[in-house]
N, C-alpha and C. Protein backbone atom coordinates (compact mmCIF):
# COMPACT_ATOMS: atom_id res chain seq x y z
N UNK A 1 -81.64 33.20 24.54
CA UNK A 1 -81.43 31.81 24.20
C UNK A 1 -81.01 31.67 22.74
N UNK A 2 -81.65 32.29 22.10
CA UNK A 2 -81.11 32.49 20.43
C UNK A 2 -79.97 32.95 20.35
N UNK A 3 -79.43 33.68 21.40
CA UNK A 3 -77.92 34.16 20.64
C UNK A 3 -77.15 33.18 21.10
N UNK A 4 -77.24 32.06 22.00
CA UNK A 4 -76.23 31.29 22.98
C UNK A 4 -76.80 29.98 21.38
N UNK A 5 -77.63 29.99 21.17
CA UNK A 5 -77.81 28.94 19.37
C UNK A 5 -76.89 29.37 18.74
N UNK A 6 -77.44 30.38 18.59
CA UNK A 6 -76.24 30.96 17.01
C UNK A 6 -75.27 31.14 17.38
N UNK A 7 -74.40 31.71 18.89
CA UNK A 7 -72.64 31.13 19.22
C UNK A 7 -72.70 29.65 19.15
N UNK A 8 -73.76 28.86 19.60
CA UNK A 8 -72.67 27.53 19.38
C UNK A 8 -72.61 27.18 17.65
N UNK A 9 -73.51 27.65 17.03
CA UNK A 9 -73.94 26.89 15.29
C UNK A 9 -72.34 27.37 15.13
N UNK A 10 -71.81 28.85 15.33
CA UNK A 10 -70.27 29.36 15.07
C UNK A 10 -69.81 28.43 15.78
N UNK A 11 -69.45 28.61 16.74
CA UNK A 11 -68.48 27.46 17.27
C UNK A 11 -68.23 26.35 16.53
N UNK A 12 -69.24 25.59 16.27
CA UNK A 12 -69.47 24.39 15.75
C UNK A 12 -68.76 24.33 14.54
N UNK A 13 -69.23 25.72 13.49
CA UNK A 13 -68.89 25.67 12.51
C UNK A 13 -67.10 25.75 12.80
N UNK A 14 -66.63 27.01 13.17
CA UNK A 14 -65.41 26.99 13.61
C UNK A 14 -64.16 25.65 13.98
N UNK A 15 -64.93 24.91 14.74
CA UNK A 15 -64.41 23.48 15.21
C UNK A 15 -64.11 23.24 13.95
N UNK A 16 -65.49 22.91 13.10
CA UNK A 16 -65.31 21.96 11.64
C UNK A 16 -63.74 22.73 10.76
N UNK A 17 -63.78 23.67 10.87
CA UNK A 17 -63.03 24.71 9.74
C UNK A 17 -61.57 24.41 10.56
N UNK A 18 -61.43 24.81 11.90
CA UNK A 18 -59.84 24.40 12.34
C UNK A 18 -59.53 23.53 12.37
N UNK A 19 -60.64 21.96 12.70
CA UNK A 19 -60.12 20.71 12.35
C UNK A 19 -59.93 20.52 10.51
N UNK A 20 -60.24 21.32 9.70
CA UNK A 20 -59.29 21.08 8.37
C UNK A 20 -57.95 21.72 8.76
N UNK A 21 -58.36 23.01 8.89
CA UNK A 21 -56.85 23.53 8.72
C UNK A 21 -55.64 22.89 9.85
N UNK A 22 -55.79 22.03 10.96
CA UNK A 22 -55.37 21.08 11.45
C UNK A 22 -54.79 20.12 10.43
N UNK A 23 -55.85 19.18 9.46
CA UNK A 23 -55.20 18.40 8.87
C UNK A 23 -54.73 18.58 8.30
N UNK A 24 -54.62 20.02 7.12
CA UNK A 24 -54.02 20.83 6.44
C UNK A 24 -52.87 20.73 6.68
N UNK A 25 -52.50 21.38 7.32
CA UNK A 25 -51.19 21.74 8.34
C UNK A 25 -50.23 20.05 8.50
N UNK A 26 -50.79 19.20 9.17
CA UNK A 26 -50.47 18.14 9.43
C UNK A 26 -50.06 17.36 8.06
N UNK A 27 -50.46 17.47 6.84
CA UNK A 27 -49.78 17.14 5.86
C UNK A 27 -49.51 18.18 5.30
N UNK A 28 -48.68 19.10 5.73
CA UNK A 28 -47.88 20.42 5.07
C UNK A 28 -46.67 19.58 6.34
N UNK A 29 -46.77 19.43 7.43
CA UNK A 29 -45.70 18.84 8.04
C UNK A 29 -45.39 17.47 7.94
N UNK A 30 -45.90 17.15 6.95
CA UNK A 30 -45.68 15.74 6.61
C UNK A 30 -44.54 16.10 5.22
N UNK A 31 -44.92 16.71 4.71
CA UNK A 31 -44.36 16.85 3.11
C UNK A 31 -42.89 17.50 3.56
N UNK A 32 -43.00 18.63 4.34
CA UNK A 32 -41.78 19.42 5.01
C UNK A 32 -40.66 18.05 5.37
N UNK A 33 -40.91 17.20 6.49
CA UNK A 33 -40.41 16.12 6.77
C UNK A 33 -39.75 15.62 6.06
N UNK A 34 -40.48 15.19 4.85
CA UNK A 34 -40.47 13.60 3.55
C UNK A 34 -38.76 14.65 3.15
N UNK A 35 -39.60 15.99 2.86
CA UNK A 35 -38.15 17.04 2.27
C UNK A 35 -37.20 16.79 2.93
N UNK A 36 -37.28 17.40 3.87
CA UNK A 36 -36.28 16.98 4.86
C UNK A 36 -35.46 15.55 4.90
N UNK A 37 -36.23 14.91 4.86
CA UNK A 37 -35.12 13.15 4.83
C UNK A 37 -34.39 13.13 3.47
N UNK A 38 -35.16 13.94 2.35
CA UNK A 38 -34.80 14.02 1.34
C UNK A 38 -33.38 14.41 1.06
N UNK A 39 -33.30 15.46 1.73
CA UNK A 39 -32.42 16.49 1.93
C UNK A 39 -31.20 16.17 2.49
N UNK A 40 -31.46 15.61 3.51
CA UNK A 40 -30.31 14.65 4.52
C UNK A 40 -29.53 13.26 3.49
N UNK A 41 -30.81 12.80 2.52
CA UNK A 41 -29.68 11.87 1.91
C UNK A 41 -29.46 12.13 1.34
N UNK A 42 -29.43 13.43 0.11
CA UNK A 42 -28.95 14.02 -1.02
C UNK A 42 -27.46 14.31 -0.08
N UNK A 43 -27.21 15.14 1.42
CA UNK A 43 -26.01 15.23 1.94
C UNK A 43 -25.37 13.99 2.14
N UNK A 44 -25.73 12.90 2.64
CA UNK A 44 -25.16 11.88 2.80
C UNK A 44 -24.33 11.28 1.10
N UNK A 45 -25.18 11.38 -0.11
CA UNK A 45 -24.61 11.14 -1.07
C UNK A 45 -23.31 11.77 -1.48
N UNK A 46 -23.61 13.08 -1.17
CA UNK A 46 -22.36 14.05 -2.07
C UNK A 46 -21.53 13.45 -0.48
N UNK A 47 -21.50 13.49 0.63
CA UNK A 47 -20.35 13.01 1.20
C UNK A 47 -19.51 12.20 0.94
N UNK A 48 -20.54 10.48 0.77
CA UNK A 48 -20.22 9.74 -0.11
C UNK A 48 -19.32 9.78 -1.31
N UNK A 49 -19.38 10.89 -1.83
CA UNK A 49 -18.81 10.56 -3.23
C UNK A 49 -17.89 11.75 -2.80
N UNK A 50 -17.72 12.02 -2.13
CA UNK A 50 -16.54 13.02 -1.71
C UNK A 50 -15.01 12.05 -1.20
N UNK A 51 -15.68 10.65 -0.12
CA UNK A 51 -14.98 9.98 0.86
C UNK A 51 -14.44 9.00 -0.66
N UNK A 52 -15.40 8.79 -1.76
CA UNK A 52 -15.14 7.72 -2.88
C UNK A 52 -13.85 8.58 -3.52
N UNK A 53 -13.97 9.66 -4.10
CA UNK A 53 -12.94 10.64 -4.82
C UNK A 53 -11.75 10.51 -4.00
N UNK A 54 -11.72 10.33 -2.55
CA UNK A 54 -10.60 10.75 -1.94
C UNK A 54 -9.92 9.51 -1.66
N UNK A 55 -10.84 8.46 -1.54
CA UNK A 55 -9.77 6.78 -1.90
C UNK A 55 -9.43 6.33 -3.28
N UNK A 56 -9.76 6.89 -4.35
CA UNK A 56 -9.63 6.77 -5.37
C UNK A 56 -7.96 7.39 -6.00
N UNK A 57 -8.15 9.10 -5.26
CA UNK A 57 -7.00 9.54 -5.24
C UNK A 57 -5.80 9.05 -4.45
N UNK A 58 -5.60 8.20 -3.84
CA UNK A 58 -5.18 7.34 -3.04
C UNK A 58 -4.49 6.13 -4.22
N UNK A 59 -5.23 5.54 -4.65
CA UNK A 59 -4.82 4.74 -6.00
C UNK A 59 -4.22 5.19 -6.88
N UNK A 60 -4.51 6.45 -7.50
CA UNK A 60 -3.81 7.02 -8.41
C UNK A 60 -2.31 7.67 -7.75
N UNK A 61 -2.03 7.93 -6.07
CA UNK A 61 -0.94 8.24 -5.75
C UNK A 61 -0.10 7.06 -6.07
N UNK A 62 -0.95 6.23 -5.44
CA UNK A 62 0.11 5.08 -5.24
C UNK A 62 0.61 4.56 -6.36
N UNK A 63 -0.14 4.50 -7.81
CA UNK A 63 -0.01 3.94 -9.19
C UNK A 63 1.01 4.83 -9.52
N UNK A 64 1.42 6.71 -9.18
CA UNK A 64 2.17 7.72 -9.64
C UNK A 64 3.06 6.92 -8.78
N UNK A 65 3.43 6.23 -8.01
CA UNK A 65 4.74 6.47 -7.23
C UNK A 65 5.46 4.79 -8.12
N UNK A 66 4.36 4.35 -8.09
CA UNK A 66 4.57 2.54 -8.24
C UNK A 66 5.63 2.36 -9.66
N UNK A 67 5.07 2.77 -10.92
CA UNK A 67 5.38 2.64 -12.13
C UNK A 67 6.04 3.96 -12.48
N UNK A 68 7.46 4.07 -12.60
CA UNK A 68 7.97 5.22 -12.92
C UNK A 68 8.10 5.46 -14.42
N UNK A 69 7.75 4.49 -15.42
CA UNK A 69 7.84 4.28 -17.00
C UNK A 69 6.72 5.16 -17.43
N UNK A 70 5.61 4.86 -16.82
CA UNK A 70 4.42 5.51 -16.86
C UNK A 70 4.04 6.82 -16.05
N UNK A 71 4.72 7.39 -15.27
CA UNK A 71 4.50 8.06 -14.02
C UNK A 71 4.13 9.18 -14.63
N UNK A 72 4.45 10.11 -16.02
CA UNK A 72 3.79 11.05 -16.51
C UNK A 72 2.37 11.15 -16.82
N UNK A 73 1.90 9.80 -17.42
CA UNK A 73 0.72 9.43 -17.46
C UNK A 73 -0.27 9.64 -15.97
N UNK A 74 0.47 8.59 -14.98
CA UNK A 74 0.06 8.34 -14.20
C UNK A 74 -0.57 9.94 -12.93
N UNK A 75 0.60 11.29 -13.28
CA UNK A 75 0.25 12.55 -12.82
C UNK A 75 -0.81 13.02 -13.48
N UNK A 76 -0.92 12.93 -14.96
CA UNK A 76 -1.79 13.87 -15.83
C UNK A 76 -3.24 13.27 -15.19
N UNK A 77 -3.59 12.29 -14.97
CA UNK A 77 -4.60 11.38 -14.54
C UNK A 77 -4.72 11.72 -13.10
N UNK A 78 -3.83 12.02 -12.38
CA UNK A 78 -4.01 13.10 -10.45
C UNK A 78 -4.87 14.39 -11.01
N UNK A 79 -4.09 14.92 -11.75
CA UNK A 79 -4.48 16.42 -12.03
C UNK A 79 -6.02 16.60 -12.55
N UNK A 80 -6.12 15.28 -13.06
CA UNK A 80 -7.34 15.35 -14.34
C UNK A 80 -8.30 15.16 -12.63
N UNK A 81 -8.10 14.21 -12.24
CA UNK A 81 -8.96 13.87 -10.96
C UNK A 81 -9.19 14.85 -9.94
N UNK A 82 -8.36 15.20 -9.44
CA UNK A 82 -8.16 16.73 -8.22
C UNK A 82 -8.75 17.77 -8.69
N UNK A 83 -8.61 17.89 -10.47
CA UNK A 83 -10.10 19.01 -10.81
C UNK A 83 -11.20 18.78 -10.56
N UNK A 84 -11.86 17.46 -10.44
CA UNK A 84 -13.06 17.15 -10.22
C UNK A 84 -13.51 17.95 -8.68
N UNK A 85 -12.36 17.76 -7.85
CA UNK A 85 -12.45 18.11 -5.88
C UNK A 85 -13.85 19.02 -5.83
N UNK A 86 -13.25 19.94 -6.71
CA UNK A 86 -14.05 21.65 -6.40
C UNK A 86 -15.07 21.14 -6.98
N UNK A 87 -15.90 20.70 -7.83
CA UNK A 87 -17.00 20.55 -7.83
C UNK A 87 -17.95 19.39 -7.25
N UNK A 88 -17.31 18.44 -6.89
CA UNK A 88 -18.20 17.71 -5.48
C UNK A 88 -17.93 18.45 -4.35
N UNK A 89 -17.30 19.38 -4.05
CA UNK A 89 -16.91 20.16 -2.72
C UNK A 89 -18.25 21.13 -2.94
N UNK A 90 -18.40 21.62 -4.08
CA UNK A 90 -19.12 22.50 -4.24
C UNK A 90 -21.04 21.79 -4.16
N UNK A 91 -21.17 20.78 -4.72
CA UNK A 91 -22.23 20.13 -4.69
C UNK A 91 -22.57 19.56 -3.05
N UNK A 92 -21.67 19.35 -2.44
CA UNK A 92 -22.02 18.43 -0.99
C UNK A 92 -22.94 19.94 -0.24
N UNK A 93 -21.45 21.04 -0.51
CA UNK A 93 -21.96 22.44 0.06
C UNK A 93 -23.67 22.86 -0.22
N UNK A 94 -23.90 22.75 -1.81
CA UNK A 94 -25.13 22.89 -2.46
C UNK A 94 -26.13 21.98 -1.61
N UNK A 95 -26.14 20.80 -1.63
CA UNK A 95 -26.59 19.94 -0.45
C UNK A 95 -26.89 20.32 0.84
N UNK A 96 -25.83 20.32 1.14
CA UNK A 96 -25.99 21.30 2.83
C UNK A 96 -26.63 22.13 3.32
N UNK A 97 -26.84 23.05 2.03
CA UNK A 97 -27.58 24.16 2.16
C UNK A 97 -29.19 24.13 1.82
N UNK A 98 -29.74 23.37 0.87
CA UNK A 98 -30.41 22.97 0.89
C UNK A 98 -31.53 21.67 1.72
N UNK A 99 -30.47 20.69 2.68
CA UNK A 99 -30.54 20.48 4.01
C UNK A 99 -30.93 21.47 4.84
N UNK A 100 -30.03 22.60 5.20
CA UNK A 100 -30.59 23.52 6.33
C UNK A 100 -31.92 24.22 5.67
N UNK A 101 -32.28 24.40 4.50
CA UNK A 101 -33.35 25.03 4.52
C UNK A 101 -34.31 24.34 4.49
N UNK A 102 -34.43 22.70 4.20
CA UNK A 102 -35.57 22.00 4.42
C UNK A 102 -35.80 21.82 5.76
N UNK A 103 -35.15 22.01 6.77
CA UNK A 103 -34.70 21.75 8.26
C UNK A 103 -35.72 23.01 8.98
N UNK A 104 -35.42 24.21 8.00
CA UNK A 104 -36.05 25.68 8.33
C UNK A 104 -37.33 24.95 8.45
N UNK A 105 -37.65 25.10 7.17
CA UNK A 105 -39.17 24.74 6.50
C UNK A 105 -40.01 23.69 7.25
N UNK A 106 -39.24 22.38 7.93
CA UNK A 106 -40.16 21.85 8.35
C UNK A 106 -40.39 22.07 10.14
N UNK A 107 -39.60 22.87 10.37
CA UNK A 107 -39.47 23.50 12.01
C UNK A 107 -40.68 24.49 11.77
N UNK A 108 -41.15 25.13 10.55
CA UNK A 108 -41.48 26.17 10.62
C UNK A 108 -43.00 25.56 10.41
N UNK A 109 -43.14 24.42 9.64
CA UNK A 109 -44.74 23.52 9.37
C UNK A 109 -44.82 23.18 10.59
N UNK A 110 -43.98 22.59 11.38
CA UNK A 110 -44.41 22.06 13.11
C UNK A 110 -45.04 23.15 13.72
N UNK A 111 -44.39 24.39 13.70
CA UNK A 111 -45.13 25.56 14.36
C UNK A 111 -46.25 25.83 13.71
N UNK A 112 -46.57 26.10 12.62
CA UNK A 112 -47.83 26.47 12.08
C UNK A 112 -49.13 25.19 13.10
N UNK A 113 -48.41 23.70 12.48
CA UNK A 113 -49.81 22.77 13.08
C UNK A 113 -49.60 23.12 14.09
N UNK A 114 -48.91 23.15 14.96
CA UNK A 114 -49.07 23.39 16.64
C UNK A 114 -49.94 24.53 16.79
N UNK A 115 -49.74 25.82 16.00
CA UNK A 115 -50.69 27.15 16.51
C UNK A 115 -51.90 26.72 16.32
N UNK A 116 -52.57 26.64 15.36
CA UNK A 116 -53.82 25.59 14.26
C UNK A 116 -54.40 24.22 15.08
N UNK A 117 -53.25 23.62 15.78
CA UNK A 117 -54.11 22.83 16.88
C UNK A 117 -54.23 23.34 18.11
N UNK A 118 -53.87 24.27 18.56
CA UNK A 118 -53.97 24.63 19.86
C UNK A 118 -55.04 25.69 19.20
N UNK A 119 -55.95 26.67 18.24
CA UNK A 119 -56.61 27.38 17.87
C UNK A 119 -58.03 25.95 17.76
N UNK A 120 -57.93 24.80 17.03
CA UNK A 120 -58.95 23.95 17.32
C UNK A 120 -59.41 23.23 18.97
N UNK A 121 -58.31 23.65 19.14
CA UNK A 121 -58.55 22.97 20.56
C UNK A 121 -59.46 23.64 21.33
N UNK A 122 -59.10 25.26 21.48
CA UNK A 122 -60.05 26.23 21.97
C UNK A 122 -61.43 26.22 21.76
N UNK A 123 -61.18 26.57 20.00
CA UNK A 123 -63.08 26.34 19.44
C UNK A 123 -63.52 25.22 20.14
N UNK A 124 -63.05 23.71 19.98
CA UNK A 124 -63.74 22.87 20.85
C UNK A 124 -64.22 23.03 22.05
N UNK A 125 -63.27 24.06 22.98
CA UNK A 125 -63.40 23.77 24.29
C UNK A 125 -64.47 25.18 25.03
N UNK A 126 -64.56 26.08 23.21
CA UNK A 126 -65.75 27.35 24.08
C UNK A 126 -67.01 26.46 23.60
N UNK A 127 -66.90 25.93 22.35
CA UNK A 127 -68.15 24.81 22.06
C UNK A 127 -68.74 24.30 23.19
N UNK A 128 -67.82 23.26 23.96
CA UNK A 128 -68.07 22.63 24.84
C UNK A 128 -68.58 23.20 25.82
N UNK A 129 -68.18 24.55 26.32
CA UNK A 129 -69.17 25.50 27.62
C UNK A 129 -70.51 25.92 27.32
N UNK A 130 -70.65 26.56 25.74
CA UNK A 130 -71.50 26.60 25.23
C UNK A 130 -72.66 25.79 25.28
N UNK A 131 -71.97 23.92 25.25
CA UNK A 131 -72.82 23.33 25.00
C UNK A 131 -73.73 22.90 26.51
N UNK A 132 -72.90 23.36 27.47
CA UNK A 132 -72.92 23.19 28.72
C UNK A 132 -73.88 24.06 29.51
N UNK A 133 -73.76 25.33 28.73
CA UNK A 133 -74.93 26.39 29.39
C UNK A 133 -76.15 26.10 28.49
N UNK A 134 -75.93 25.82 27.55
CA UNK A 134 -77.35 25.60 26.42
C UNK A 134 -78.21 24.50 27.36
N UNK A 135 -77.02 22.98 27.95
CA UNK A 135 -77.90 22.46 28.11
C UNK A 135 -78.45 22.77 29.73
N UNK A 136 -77.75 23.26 30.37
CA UNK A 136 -78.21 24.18 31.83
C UNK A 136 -79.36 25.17 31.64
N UNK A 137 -79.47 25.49 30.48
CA UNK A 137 -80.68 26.19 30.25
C UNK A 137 -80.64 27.70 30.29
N UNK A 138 -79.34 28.20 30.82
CA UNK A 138 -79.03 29.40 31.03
C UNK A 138 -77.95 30.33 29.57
N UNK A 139 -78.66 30.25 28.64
CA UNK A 139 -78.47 30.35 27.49
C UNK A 139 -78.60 32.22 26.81
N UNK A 140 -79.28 32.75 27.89
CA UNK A 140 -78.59 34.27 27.57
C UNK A 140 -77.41 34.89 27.95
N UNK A 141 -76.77 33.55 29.09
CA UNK A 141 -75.00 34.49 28.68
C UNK A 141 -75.15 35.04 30.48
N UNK A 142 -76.45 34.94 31.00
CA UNK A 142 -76.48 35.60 32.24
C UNK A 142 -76.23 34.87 33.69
């Protein structure tokens, strides 16, 4: 009868300890997430300012074609702009990539709480037999 005590006091204790690391977990997949949305609108921005650069260059064609007095001006000011390309091309990319890895990270916090709740779930549920033979009275296990 004493050893079917001292498995459930473990159990018990066990329950208490996986229901932290449960909540643990559950705001480790909370924070992963928050990243994640984070991440998605940092991409949405650099798109943004990718789709802005490219109507912009649009204006400056049309200003190069419009005013031919000025039209030297009006190229040096394409050129000056179209250098900018490669480095919002390069930042959206930077984005992206940092998107897919917050994407990793929080696929990878879902799995952790899922193992961690399905590991509390158990402790609860040998607790619960435990608590079932303790109170049946048949408490050496036999």
């Amino acid at each position: 009868m004493r050893d079917a005590v001292r498995e459930a006091a473990l159990w018990r204790l066990l329950v208490r300890v996986r229901g932290l690391r449960v909540r643990r977990r559950l705001r480790a997949l909370a924070d992963a997430r928050r990243q994640e949305r984070h991440a998605a609108e940092a991409v949405a921005a650099q798109l943004a300012a990718l789709e802005r650069h490219a109507e912009q260059r649009q204006r400056v064609l049309a200003s190069c074609r419009r005013d031919e007095r000025v039209g030297a001006q009006w190229h040096a000011t394409l050129r000056a702009h179209d250098a900018r390309r490669p480095a919002l091309q390069r930042q959206w990319s930077e984005a992206r990539d940092a998107h897919a890895a917050a994407r990793d990270e929080a696929a990878h916090a879902l799995r952790a709480w899922q193992v961690e709740r399905g590991r509390h779930d158990d402790a609860r549920e040998r607790l619960r037999v435990i608590g079932a033979r303790l109170a049946v009275g048949d408490g050496d296990g036999t």
